[in-house]
Protein backbone atom coordinates (compact mmCIF):
# COMPACT_ATOMS: atom_id res chain seq x y z
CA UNK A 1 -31.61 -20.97 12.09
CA UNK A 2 -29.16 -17.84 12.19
CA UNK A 3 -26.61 -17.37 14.42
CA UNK A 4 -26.03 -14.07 16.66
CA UNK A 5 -22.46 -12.34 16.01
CA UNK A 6 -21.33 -12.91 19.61
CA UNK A 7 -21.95 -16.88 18.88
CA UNK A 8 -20.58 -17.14 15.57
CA UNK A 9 -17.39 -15.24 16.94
CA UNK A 10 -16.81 -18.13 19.85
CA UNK A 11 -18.00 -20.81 17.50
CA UNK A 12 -15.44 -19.73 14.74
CA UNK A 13 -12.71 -18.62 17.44
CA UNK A 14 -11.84 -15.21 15.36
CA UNK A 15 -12.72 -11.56 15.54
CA UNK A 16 -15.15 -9.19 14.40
CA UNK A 17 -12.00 -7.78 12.31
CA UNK A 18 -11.22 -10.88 10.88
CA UNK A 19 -14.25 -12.10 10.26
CA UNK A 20 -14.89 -8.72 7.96
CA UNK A 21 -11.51 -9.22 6.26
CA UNK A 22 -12.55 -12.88 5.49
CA UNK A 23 -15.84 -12.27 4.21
CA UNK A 24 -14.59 -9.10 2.23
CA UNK A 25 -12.25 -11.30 0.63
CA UNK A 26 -14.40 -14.42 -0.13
CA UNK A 27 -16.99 -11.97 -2.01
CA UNK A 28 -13.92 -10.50 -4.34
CA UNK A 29 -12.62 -14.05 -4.78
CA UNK A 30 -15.97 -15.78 -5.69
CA UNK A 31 -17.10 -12.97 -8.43
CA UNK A 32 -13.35 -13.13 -9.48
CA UNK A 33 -13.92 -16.81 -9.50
CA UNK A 34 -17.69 -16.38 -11.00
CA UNK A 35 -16.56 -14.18 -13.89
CA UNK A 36 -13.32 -16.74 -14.84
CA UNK A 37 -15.38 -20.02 -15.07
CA UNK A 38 -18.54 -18.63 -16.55
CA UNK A 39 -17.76 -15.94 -18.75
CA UNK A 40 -14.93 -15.56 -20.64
CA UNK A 41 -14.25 -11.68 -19.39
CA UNK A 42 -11.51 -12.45 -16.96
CA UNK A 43 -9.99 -15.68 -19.54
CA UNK A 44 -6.11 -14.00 -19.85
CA UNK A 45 -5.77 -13.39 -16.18
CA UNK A 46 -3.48 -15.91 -14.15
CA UNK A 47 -5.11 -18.12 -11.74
CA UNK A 48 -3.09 -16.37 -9.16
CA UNK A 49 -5.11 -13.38 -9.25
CA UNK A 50 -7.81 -15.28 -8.79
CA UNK A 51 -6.55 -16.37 -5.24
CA UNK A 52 -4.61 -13.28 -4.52
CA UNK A 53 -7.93 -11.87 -2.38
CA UNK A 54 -7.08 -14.83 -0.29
CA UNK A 55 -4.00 -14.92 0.03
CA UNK A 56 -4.44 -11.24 1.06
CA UNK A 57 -7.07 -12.67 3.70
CA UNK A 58 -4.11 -14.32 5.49
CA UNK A 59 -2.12 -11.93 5.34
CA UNK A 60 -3.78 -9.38 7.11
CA UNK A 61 -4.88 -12.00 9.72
CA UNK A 62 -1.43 -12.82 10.72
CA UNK A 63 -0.62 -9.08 10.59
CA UNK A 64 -3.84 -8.52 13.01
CA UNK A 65 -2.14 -11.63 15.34
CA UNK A 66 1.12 -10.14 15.69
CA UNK A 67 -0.57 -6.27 16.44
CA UNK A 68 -2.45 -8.12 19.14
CA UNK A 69 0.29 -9.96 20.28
CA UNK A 70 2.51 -6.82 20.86
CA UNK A 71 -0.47 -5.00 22.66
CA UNK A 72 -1.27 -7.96 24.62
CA UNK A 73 2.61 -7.70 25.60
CA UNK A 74 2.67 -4.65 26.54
CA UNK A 75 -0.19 -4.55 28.35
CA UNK A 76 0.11 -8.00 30.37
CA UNK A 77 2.25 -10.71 31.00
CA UNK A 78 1.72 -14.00 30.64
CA UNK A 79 1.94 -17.31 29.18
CA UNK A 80 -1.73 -16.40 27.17
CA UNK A 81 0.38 -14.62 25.34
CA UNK A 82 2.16 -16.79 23.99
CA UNK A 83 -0.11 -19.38 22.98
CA UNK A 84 -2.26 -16.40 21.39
CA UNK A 85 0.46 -15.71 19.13
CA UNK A 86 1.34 -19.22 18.44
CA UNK A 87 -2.30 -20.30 17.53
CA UNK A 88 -3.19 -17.24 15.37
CA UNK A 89 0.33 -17.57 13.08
CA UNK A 90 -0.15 -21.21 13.03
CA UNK A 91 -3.64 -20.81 11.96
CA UNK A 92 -2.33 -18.46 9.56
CA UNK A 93 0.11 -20.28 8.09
CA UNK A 94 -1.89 -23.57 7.44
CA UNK A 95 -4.37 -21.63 6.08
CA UNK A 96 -1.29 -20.17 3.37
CA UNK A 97 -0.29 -23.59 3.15
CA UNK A 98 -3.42 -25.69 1.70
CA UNK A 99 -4.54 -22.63 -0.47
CA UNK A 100 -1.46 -23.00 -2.63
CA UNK A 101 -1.87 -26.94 -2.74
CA UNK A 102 -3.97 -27.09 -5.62
């Protein structure tokens, strides 16, 4: 069963943007990945550029949550704003956090 953008959007709780950036970033990772482990092309490179695509990931989400945040501000005011900031750069940062726990 496949789901429609619009519900995989709410169910995820991120943006068309972000979901691009993500998925764009989980190909280049997983052939970077692919071509480490099972051939020996990419043997001399450093496991962290073998992450870097997702560390890259979060980075441009949390720079995405802080554009938004400042559009958001200057377009309305409110406590949403707030907690839109504080979830996306929380998100972000947990993400950064148990990526380099390995």
């Amino acid at each position: 069963m496949l789901f429609t953008l619009r519900e995989l959007l709410r169910w995820l709780g991120v943006s068309v943007f972000e979901l691009l950036t993500l998925s764009v970033c989980l190909l280049v990772f997983s052939v970077l990945l692919t071509l480490k482990v099972e051939s020996g092309v990419l043997e001399n490179l450093n496991w962290f550029w073998i992450f870097a695509p997702l560390f890259v990931a979060d980075a441009i989400n949390a720079y995405f949550s802080v554009i938004v945040f400042i559009r958001m501000q200057v377009d309305v005011s409110g406590t949403f704003l707030s907690l839109s900031l504080t979830f996306g750069l929380s998100e972000a940062s947990i993400g950064a956090l148990t990526e380099t726990r390995v």
